[in-house]
N, C-alpha and C. Protein backbone atom coordinates (compact mmCIF):
# COMPACT_ATOMS: atom_id res chain seq x y z
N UNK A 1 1.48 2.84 8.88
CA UNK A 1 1.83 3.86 7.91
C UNK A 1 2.30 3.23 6.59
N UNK A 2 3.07 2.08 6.63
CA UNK A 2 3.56 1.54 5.54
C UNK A 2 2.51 1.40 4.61
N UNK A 3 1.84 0.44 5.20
CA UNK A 3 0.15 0.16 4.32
C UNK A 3 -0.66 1.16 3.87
N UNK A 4 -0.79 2.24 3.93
CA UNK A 4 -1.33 3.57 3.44
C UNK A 4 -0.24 3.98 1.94
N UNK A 5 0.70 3.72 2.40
CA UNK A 5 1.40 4.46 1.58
C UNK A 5 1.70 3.13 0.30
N UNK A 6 1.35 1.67 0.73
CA UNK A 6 1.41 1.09 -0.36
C UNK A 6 0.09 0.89 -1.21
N UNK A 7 -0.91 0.94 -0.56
CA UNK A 7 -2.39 2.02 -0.75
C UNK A 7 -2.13 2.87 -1.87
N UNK A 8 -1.50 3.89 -1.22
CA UNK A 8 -1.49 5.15 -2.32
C UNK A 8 -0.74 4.28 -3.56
N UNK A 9 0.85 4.33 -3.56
CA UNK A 9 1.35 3.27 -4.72
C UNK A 9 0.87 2.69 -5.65
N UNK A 10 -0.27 1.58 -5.12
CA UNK A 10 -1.50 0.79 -5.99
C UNK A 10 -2.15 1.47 -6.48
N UNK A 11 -3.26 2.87 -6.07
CA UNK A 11 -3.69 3.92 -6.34
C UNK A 11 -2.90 4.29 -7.83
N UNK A 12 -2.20 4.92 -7.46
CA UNK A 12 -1.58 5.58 -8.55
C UNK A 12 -0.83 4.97 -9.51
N UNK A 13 -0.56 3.03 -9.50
CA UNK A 13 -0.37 2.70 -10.62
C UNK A 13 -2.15 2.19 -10.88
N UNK A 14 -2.84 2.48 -10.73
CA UNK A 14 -3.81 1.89 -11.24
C UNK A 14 -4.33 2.91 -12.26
N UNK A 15 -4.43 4.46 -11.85
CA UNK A 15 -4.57 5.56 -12.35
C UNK A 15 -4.13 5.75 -13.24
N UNK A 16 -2.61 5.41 -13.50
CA UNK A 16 -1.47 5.35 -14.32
C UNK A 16 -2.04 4.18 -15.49
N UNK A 17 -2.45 3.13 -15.41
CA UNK A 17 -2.70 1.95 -16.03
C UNK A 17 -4.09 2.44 -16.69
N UNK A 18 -5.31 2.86 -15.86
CA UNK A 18 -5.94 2.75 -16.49
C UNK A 18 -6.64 4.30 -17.61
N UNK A 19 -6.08 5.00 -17.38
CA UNK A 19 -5.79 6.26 -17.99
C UNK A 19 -4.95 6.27 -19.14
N UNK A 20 -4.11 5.09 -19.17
CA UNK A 20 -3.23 4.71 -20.57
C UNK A 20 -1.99 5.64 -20.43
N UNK A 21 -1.75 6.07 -19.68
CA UNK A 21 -0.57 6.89 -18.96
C UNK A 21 -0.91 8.47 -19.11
N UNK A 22 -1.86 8.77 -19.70
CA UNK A 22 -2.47 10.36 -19.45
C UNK A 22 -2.27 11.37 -18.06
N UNK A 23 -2.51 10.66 -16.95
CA UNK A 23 -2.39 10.59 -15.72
C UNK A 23 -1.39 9.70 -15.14
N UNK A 24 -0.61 10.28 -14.53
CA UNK A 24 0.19 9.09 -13.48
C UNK A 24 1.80 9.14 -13.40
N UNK A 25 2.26 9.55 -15.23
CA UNK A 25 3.94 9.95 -15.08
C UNK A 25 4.42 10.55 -14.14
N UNK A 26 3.98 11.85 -13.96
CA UNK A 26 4.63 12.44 -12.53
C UNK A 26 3.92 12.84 -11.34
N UNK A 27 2.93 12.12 -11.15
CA UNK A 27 1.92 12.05 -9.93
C UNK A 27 2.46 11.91 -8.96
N UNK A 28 3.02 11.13 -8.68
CA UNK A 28 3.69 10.30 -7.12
C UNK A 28 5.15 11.10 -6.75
N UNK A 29 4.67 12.35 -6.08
CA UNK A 29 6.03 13.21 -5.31
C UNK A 29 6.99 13.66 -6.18
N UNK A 30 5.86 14.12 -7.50
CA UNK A 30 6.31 14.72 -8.69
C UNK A 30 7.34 13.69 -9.74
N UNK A 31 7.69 12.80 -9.27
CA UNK A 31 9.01 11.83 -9.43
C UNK A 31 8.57 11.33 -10.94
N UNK A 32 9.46 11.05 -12.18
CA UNK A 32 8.90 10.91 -12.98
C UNK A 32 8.38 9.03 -13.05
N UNK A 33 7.70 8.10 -13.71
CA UNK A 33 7.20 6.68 -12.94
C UNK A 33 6.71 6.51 -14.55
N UNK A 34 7.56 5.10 -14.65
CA UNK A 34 7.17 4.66 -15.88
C UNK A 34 6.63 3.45 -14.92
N UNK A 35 5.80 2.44 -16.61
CA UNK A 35 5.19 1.40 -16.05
C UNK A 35 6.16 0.20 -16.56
N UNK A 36 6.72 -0.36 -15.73
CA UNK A 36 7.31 -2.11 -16.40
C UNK A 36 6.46 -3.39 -16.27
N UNK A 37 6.50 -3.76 -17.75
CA UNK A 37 5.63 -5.03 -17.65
C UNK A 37 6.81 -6.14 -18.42
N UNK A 38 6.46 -7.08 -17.48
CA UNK A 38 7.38 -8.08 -17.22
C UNK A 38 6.47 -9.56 -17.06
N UNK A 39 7.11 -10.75 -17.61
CA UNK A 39 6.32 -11.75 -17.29
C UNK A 39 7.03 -13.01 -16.03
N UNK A 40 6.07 -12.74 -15.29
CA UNK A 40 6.19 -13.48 -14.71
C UNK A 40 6.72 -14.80 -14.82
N UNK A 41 8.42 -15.43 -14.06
CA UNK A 41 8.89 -16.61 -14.31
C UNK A 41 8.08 -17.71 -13.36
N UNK A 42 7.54 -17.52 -12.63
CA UNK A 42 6.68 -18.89 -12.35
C UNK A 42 5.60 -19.07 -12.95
N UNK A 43 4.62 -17.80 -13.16
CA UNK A 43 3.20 -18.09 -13.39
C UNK A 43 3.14 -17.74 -15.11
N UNK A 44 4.23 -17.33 -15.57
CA UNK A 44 3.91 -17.08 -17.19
C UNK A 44 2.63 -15.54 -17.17
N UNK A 45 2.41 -15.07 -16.06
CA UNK A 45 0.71 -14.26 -16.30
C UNK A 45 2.17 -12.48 -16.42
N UNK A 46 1.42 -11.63 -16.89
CA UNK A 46 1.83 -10.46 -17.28
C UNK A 46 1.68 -10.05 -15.78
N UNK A 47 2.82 -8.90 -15.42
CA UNK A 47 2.75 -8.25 -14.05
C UNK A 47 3.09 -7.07 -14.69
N UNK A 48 2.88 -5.76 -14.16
CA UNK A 48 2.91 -4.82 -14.06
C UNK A 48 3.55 -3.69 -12.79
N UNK A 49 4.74 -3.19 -12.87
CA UNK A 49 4.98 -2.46 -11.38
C UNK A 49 5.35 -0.76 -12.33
N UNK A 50 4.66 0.05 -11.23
CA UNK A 50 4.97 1.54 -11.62
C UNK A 50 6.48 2.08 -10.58
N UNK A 51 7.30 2.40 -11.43
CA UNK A 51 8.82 2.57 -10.77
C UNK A 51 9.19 4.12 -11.37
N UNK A 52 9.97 4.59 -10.18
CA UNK A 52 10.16 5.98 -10.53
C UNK A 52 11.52 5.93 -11.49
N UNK A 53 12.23 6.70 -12.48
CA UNK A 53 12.75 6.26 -13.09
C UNK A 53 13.98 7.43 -13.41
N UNK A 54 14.86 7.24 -13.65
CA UNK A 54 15.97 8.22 -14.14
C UNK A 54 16.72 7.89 -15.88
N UNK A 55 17.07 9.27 -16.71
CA UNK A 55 17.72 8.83 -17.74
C UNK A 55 18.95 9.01 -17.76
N UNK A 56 19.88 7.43 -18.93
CA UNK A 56 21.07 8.21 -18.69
C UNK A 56 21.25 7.95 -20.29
N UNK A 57 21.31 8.93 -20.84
CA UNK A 57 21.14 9.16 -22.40
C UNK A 57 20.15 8.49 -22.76
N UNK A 58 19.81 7.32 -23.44
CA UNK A 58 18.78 6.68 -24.03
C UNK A 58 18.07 5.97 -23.36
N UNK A 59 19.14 5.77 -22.49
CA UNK A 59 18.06 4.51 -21.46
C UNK A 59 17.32 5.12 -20.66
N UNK A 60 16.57 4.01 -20.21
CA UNK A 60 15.79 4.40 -18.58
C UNK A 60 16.44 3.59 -17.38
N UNK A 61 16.48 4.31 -16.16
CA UNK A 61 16.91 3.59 -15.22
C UNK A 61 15.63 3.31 -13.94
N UNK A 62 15.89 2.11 -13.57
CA UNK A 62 15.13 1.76 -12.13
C UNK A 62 15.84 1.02 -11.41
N UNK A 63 15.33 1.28 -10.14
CA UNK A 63 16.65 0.74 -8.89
C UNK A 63 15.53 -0.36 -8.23
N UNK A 64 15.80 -1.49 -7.87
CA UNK A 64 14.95 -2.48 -7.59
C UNK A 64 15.52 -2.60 -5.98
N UNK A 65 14.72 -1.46 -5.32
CA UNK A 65 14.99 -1.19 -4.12
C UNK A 65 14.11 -2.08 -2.92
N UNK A 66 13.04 -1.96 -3.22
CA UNK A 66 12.10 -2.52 -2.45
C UNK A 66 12.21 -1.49 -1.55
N UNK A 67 11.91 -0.87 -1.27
CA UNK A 67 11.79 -0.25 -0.35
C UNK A 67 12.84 -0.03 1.08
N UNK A 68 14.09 -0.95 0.46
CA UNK A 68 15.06 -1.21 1.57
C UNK A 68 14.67 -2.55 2.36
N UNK A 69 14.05 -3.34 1.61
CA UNK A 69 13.36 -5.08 2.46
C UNK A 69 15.05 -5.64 1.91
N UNK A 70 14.98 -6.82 2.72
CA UNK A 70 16.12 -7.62 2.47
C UNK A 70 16.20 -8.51 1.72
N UNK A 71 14.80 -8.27 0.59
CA UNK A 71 14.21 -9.29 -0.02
C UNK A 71 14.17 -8.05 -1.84
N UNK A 72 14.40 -8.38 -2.68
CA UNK A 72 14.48 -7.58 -4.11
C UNK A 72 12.88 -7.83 -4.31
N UNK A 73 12.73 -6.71 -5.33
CA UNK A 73 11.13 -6.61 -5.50
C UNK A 73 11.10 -7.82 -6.50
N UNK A 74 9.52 -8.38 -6.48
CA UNK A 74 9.67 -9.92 -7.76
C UNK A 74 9.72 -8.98 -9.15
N UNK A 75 9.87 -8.08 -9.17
CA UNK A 75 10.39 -7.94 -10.74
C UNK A 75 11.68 -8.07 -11.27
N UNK A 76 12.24 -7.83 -10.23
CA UNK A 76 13.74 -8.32 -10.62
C UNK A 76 14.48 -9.24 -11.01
N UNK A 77 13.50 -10.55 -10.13
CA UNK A 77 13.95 -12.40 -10.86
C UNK A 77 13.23 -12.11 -12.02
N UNK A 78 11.88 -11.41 -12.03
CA UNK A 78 11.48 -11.58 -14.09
C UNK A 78 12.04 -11.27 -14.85
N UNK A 79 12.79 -9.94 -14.36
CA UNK A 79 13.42 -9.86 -15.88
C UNK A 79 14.95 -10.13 -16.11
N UNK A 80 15.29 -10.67 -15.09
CA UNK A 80 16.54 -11.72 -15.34
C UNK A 80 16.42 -12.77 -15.88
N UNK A 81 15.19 -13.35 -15.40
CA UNK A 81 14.55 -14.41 -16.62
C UNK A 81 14.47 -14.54 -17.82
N UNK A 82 13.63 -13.17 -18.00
CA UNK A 82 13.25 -12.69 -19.36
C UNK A 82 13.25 -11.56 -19.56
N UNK A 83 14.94 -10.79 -19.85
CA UNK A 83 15.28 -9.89 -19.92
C UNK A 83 14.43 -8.75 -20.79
N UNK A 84 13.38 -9.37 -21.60
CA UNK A 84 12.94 -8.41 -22.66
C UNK A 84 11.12 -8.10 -22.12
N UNK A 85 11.45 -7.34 -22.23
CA UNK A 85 9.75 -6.43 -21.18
C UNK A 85 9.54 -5.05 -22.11
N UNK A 86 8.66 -4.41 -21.30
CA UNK A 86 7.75 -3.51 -21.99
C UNK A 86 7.67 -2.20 -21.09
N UNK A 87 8.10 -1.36 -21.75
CA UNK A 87 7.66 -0.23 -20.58
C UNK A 87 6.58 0.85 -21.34
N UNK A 88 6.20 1.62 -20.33
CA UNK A 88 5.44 2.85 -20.75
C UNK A 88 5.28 4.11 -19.82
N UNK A 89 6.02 4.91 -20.79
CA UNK A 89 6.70 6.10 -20.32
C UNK A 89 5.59 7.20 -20.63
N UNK A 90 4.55 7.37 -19.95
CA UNK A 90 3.60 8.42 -20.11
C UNK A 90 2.88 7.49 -20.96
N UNK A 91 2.33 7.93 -22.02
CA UNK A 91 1.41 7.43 -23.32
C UNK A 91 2.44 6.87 -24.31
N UNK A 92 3.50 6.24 -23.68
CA UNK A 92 4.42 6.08 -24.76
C UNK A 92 4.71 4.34 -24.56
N UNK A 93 4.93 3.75 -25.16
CA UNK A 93 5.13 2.47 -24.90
C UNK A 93 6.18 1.83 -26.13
N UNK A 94 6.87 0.92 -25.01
CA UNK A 94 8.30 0.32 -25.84
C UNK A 94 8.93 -0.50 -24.81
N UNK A 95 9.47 -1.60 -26.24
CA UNK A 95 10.21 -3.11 -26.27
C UNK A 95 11.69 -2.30 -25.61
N UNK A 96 11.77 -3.41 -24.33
CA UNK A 96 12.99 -3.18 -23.84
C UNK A 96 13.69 -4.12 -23.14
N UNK A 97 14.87 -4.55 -23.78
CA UNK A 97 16.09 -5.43 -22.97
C UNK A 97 16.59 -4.76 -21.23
N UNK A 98 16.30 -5.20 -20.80
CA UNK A 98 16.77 -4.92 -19.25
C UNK A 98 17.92 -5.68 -18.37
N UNK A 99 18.87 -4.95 -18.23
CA UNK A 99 20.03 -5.22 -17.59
C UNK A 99 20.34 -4.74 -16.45
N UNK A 100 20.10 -5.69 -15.13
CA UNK A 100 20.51 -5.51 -13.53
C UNK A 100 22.09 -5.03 -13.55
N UNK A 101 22.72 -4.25 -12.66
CA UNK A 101 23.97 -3.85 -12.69
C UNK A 101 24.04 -3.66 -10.80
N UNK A 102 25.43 -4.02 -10.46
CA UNK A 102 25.93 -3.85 -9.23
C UNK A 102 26.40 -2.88 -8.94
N UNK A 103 27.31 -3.30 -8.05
CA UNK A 103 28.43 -2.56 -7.50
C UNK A 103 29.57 -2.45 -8.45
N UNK A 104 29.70 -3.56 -8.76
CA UNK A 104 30.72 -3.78 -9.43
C UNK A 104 31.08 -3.39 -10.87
N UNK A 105 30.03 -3.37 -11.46
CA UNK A 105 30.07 -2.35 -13.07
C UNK A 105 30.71 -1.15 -12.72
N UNK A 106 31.09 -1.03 -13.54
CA UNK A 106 31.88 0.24 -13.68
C UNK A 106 31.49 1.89 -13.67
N UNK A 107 30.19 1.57 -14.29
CA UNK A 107 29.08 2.49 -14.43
C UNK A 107 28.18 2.42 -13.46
N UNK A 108 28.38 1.58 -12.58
CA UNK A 108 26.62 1.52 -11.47
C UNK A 108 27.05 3.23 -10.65
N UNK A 109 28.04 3.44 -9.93
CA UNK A 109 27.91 4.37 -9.24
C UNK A 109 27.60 5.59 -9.62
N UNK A 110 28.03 6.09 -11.07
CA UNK A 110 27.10 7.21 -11.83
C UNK A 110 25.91 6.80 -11.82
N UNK A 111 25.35 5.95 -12.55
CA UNK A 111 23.89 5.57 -12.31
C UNK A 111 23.21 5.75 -11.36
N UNK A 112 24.01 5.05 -10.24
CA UNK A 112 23.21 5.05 -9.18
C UNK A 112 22.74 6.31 -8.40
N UNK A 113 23.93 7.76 -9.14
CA UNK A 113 23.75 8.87 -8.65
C UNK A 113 22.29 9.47 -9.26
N UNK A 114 22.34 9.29 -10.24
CA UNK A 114 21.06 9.53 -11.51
C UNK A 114 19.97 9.18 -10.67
N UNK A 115 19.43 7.85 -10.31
CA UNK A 115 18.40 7.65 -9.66
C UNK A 115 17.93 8.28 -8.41
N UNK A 116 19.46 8.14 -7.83
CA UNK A 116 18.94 8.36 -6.13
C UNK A 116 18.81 10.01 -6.23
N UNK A 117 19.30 10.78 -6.89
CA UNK A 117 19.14 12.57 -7.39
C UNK A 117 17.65 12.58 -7.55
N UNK A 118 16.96 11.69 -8.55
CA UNK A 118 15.63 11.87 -9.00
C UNK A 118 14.36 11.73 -8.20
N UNK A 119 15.00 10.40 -7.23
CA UNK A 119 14.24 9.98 -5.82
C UNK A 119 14.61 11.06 -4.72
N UNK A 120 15.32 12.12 -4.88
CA UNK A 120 15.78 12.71 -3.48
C UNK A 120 15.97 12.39 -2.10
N UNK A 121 17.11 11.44 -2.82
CA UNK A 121 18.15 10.58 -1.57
C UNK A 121 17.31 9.28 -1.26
N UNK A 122 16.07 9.06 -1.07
CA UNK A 122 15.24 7.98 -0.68
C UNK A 122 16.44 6.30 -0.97
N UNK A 123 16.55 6.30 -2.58
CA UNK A 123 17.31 5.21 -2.52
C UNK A 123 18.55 4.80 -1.36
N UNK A 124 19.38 6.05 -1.51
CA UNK A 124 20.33 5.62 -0.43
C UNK A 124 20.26 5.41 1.30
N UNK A 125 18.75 5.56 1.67
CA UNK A 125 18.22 5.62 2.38
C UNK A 125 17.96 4.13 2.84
N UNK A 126 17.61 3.30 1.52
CA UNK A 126 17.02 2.41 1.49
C UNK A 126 18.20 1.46 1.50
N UNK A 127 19.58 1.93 0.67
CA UNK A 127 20.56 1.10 0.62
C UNK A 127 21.25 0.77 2.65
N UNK A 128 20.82 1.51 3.06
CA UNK A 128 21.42 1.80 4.10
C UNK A 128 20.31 0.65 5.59
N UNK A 129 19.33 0.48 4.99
CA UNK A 129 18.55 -0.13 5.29
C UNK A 129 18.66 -1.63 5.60
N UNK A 130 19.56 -2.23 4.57
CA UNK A 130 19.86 -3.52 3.43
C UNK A 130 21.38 -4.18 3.86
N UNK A 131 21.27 -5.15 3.55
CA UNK A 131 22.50 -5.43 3.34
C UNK A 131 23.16 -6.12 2.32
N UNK A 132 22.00 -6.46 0.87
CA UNK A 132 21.93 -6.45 0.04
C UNK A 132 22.25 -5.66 -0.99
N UNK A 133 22.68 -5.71 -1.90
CA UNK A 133 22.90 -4.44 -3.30
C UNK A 133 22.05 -4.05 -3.56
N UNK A 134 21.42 -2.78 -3.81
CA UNK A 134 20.14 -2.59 -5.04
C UNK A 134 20.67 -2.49 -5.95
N UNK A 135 20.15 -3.39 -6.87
CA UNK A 135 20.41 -3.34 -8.84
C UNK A 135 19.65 -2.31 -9.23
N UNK A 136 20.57 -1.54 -9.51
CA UNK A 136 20.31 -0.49 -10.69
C UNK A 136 20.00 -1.35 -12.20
N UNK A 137 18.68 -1.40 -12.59
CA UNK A 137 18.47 -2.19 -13.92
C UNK A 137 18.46 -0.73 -15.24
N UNK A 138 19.00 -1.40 -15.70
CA UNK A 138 19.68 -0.34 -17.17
C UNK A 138 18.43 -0.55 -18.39
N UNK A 139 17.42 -0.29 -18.76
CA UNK A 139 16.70 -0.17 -19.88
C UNK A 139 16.83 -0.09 -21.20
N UNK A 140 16.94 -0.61 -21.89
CA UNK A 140 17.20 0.10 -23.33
C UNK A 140 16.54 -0.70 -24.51
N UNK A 141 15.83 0.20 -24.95
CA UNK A 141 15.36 0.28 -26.31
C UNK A 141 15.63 -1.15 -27.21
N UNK A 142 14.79 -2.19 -27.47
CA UNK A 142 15.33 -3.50 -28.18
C UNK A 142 15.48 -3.00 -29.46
N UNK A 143 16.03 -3.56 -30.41
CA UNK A 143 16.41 -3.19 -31.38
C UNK A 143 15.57 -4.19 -32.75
């Protein structure tokens, strides 16, 4: 079952990608799904992951859940690497500084409400899974 459903996933960022975001923002269980492009810290090559996403005023939020693996998705070492990536929010595209946040910020647990509301509970599902943190990564607009 897992593999079907990471099937579909690929599916629908590909749809998403190659449609130029015409198709694909709120395809996947209505949820809204921007695209992050991030470069890769070993291989230098451009990666691409479609993540469902929550706002909290200006920013965008994504929770680098993995699905609840005990392992963070590889986008997460990229853009700790190289905090500055690219997203695209429907047909919309923009330069963005990206900031992982814990437990421990002050702000993660509002946040974290924001996301897991938008996912309908799934995240905490996943936290529960883990025994790891999911980073809530904070988006915002480079300047």
């Amino acid at each position: 079952m897992a593999s079907v459903f990471a099937n579909v996933l690929r599916v629908h960022q590909w749809v998403y990608e190659k449609s130029d975001g015409l198709i694909g923002h709120k395809l996947l269980f209505g949820n809204p799904t921007l695209l992050l492009r991030t470069v890769g810290r070993k291989t230098g090559q451009q990666r691409t992951s479609a993540l469902t996403y929550g706002r909290d005023g200006e920013a965008y939020l994504v929770t680098a859940s993995n699905g609840g693996s005990p392992r963070p998705p590889g986008w997460l070492a990229n853009v700790k690497a190289a905090p500055e990536c690219e997203i695209q929010v429907g047909r919309r595209r923009m330069k963005v500084v990206a900031r992982a946040t814990y437990p421990d910020d002050p702000d993660y647990a509002r946040r974290w409400a924001i996301v897991d509301e938008v996912n309908q509970g799934r995240y905490s599902a996943y936290q529960k899974m883990t025994k790891r943190p999911i980073a809530v990564v904070v988006l915002t607009q480079a300047r």
